[in-house]
Protein backbone atom coordinates (compact mmCIF):
# COMPACT_ATOMS: atom_id res chain seq x y z
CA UNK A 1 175.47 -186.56 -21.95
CA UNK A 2 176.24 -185.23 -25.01
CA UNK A 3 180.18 -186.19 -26.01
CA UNK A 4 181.32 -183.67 -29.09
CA UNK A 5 184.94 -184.65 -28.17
CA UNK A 6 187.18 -186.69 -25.64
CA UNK A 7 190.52 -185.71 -24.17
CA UNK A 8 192.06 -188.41 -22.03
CA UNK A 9 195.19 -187.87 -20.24
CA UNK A 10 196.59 -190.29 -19.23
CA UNK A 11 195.84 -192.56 -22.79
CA UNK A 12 197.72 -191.39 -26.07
CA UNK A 13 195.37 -190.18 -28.77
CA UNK A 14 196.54 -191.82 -31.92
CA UNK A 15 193.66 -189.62 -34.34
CA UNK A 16 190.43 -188.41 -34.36
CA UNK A 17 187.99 -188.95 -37.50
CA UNK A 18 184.99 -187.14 -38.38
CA UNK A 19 183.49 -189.14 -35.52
CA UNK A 20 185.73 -191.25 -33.94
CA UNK A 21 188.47 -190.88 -31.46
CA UNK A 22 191.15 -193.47 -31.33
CA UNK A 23 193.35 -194.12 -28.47
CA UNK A 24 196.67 -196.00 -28.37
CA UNK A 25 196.54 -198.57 -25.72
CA UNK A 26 199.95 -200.59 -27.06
CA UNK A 27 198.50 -203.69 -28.60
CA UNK A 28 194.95 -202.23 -29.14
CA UNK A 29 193.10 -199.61 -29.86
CA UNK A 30 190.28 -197.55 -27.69
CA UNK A 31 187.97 -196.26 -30.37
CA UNK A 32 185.35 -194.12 -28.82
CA UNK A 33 182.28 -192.83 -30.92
CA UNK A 34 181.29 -189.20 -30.42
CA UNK A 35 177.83 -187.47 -31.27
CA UNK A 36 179.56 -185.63 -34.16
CA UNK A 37 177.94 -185.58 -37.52
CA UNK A 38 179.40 -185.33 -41.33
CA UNK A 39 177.41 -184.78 -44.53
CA UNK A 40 179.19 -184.80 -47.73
CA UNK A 41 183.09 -186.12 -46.01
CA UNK A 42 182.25 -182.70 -43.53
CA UNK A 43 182.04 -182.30 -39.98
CA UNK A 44 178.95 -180.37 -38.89
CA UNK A 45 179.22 -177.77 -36.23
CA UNK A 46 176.20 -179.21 -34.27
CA UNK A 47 176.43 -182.78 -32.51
CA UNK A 48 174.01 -185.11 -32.19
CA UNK A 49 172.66 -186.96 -29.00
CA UNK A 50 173.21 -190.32 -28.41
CA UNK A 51 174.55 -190.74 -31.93
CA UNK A 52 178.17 -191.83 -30.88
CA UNK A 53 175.93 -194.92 -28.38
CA UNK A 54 173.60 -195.85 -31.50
CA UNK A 55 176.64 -196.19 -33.93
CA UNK A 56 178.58 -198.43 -31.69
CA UNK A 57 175.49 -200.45 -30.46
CA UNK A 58 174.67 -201.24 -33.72
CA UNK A 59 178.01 -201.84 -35.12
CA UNK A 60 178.75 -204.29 -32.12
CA UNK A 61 175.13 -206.10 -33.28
CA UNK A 62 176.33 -206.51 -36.95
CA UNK A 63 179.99 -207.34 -36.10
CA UNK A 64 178.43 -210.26 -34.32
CA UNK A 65 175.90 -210.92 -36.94
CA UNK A 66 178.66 -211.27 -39.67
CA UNK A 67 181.65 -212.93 -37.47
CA UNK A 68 180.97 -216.14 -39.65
CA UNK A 69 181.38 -214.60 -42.66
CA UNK A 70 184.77 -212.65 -42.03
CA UNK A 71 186.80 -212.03 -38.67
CA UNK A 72 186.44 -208.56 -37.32
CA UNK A 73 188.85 -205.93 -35.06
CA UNK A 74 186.04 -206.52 -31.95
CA UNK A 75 187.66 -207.47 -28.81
CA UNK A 76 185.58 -206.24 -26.38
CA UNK A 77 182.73 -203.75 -26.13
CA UNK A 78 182.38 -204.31 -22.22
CA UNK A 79 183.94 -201.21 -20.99
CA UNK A 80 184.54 -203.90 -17.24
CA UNK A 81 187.00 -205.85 -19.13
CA UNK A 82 188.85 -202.62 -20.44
CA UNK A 83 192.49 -202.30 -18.97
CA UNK A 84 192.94 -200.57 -15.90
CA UNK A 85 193.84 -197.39 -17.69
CA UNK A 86 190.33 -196.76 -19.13
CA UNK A 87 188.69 -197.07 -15.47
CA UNK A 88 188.72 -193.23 -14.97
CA UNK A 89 186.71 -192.68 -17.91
CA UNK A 90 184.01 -195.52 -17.86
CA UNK A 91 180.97 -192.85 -17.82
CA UNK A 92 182.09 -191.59 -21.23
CA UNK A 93 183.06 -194.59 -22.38
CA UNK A 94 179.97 -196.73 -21.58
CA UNK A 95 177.70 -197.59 -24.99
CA UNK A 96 179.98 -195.68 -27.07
CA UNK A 97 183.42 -197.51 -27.20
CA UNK A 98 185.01 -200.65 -28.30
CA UNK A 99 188.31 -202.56 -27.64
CA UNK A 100 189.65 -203.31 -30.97
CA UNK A 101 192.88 -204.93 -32.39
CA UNK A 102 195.15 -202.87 -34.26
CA UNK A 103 195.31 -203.85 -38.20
CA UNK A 104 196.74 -202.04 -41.07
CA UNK A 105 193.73 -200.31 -42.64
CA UNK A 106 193.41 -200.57 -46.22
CA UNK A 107 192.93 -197.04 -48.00
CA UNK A 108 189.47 -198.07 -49.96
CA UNK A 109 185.77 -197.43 -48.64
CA UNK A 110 184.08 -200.85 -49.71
CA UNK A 111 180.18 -199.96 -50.53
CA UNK A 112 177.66 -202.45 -51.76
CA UNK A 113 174.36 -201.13 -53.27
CA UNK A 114 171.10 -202.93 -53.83
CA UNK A 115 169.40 -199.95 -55.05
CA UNK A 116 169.98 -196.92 -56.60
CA UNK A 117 170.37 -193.80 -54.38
CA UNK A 118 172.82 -190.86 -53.34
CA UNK A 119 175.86 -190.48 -55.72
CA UNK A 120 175.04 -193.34 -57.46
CA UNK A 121 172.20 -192.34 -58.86
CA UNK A 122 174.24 -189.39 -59.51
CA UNK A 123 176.37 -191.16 -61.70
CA UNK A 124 174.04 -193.17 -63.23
CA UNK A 125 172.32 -190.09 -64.69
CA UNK A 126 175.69 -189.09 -66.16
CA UNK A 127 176.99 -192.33 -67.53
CA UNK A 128 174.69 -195.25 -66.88
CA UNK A 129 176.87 -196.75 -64.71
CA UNK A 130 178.62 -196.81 -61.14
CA UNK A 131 182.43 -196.96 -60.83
CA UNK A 132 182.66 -198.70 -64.32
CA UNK A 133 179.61 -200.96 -63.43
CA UNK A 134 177.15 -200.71 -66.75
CA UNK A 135 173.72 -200.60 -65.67
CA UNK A 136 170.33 -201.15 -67.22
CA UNK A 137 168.74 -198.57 -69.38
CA UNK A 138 165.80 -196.52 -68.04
CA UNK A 139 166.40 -196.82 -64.13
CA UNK A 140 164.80 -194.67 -61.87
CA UNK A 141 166.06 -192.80 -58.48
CA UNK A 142 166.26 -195.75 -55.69
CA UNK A 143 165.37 -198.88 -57.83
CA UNK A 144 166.14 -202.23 -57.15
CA UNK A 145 169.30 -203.31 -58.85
CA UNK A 146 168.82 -207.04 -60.52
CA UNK A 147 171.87 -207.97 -57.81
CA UNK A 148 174.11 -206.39 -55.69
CA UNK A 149 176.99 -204.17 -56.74
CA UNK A 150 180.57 -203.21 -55.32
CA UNK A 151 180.96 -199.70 -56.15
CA UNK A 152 184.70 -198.34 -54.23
CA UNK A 153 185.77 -195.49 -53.37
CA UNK A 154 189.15 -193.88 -52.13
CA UNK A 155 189.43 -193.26 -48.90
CA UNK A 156 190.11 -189.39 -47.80
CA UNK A 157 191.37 -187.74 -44.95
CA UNK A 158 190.54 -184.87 -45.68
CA UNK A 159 188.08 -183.52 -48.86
CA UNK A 160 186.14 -186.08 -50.72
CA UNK A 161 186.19 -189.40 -50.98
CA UNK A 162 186.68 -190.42 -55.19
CA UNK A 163 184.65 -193.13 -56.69
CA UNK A 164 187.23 -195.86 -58.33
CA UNK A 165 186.63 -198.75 -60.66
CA UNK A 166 187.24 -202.35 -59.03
CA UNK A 167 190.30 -202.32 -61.47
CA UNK A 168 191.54 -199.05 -59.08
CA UNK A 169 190.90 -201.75 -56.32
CA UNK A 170 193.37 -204.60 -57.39
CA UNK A 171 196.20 -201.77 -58.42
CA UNK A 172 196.02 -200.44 -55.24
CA UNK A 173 196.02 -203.47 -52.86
CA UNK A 174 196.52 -206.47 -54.96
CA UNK A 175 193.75 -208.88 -57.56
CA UNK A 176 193.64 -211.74 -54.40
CA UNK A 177 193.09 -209.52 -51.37
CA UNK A 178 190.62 -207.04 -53.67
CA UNK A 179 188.77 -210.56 -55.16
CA UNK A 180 188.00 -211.29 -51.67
CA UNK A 181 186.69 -208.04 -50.27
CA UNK A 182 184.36 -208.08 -52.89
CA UNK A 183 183.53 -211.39 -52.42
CA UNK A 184 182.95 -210.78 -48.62
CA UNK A 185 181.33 -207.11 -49.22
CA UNK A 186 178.51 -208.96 -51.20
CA UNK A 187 177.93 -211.70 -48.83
CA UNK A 188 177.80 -209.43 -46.00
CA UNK A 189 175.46 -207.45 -47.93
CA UNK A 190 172.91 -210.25 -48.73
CA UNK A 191 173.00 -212.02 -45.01
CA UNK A 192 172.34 -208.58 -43.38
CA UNK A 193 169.63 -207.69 -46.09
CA UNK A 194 168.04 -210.91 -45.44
CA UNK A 195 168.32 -210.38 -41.67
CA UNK A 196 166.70 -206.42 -42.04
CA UNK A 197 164.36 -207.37 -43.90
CA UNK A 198 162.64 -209.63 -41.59
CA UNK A 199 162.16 -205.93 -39.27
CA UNK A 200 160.84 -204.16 -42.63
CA UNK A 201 163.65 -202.66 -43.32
CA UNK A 202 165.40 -202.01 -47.08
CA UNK A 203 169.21 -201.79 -46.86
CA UNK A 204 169.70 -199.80 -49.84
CA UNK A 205 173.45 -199.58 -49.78
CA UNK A 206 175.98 -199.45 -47.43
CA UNK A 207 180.55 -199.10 -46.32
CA UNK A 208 182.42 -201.52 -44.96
CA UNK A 209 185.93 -200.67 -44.19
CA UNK A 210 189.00 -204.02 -43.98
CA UNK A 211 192.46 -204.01 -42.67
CA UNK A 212 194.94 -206.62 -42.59
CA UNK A 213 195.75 -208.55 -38.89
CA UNK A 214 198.62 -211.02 -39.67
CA UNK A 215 198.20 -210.69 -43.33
CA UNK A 216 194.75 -211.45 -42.40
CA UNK A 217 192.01 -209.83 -43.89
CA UNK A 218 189.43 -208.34 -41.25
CA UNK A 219 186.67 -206.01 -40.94
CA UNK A 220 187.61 -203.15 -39.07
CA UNK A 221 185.68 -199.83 -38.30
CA UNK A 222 181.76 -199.49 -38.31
CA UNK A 223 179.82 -201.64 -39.82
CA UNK A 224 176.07 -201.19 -40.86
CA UNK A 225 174.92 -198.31 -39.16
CA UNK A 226 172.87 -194.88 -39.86
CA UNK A 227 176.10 -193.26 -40.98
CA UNK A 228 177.18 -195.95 -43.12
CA UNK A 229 174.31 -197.14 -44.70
CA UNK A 230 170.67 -196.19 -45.95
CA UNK A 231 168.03 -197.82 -44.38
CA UNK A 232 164.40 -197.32 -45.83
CA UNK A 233 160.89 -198.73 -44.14
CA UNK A 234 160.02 -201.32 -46.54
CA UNK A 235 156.48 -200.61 -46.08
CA UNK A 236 156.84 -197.18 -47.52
CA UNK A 237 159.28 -198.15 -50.17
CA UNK A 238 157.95 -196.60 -53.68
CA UNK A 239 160.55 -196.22 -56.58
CA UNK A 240 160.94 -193.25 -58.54
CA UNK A 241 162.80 -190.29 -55.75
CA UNK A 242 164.08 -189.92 -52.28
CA UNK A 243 162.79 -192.28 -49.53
CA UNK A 244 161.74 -191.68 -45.83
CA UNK A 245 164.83 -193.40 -44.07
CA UNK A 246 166.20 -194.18 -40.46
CA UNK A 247 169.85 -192.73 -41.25
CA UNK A 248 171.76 -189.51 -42.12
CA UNK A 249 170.16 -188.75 -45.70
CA UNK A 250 167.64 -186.96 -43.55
CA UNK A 251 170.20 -184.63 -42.80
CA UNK A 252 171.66 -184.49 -46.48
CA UNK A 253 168.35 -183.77 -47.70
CA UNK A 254 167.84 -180.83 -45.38
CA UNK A 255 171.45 -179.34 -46.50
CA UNK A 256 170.49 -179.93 -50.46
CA UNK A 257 166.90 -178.09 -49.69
CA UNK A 258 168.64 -175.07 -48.76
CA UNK A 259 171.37 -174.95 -51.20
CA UNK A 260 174.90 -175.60 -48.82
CA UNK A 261 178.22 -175.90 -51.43
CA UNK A 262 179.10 -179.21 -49.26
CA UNK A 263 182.41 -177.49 -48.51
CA UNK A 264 183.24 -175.98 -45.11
CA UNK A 265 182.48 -173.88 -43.04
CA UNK A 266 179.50 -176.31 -42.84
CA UNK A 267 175.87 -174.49 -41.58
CA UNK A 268 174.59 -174.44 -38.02
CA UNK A 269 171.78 -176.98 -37.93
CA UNK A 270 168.39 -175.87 -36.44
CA UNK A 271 166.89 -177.37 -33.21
CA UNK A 272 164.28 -179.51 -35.12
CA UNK A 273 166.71 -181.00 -37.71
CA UNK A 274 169.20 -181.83 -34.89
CA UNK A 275 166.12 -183.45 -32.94
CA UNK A 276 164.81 -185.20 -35.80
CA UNK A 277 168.31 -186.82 -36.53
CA UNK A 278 168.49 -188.01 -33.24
CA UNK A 279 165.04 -189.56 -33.40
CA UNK A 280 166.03 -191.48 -36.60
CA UNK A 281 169.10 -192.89 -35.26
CA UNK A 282 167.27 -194.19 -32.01
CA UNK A 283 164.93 -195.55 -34.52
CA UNK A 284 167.26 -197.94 -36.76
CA UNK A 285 168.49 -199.51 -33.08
CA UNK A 286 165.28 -199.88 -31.76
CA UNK A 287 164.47 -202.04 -34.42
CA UNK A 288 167.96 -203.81 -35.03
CA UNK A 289 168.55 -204.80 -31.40
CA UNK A 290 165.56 -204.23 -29.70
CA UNK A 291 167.62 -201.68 -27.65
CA UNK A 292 166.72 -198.26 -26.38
């Protein structure tokens, strides 16, 4: 069943994201993952199956993973222990949704890179660093990094999200609580690169997102999946351009190769891409969780 939208009745929608759908359920939230699909902060006019189950399969696999590290929004991803209210919706809700608590987001898109891809090799070319992080001389396109690096960003409703300088960070929420996303970014990073790459697979980068519970900091979200990260088979891992990968880049690559502005009205994505998307996000939780 492919689910490009949901409308509940009888539960309050509180927003819907570029692939997301939250509901208001008074002292939690019902986020439910659709088979929508951005490239470049836009939403594409195709969907993609089973892309709204994959995202919140794995992100309920790496949420547990990580629990030790920092407290997450997870409640429940057992659509049976839902309140009552959900019941009528169960079908649609099954695989794709998640019981979370309700946090006060924090406006920054947290991304840790252990390689050097996507805009970041973008900037690198330009100024030989990322978000005010010098690099090494004489990189090339999706090198190792000699250690793992917090590059921010601002987070946008609508347009583009804005690289920022860890500087931005502690202006905008504070040198303590920015200290230990960073801190917890990295960590989380390095335990789930560890854990990937014992499946031969490269996590070259990827966004967390935090909010505060209780003055609490928690991880809130998605966390490590196709849409959030880039995932590379180790055992075709050669430095020097673009790399086969189990995530969206296959997508992004298709809309660089023929020439889309990355500004709407986003093109209508052929059969085969949409097919081959869907294959490559099966893929990455087949071999995280063993699932299907």
């Amino acid at each position: 069943m492919l689910v490009t939208q949901t409308n509940f009745e009888k539960i309050p929608l509180m927003r819907r994201g570029k692939v997301r759908d939250v509901y208001d359920l008074d002292n939690y939230l019902l986020i439910v993952v659709t088979d929508r699909i951005s490239a470049f902060d836009v939403i594409m006019p195709n969907s993609i199956p089973r892309k709204g189950e994959v995202l919140n399969q794995i992100s309920a696999f790496w949420f547990g993973q990580t629990d030790t590290i920092v407290r997450n929004h997870v409640v429940s991803t057992d659509v049976k222990t839902f309140p009552n209210i959900c019941k009528p919706y169960d079908s649609v809700l099954e695989k794709r949704s998640m019981l979370v608590h309700k946090s006060r987001a924090l406006p920054i898109e947290c991304i840790v890179r252990g390689y050097l891809s996507g805009s970041g090799w973008k900037e690198y070319l330009k100024t030989g660093s990322i978000c005010g992080v010098k690099l090494p001389n004489g990189l090339k396109e999706s090198d190792k990094l000699p250690e793992p690096i917090f590059t921010p960003s601002t987070k946008a409703e609508e347009g583009h999200d804005q690289n920022i300088s860890f500087e931005n960070v502690k202006d905008m929420v504070g040198t303590t609580i920015a200290n230990k996303i960073k801190e917890t970014c990295i960590q989380i990073y390095l335990h789930a690169q560890k854990l990937a790459s014992e499946k031969g697979i490269i996590i070259a980068d990827t966004k967390m997102e935090f909010g505060l519970l209780d003055e609490e900091l928690i991880l809130i979200d998605e966390l490590l999946t196709p849409d959030s990260s880039r995932f590379w088979p180790a055992d075709q891992y050669k430095p020097g351009g673009s790399q086969p990968s189990y995530d969206k880049q296959f997508l992004r690559d298709y809309l660089i190769s023929i020439k889309w502005d990355n500004n709407t009205p986003a093109p209508v994505l052929p059969e085969d891409i949409i097919k081959k998307t869907s294959e490559k996000y099966l893929e990455a939780l087949r071999l995280f969780t063993r699932l299907e």
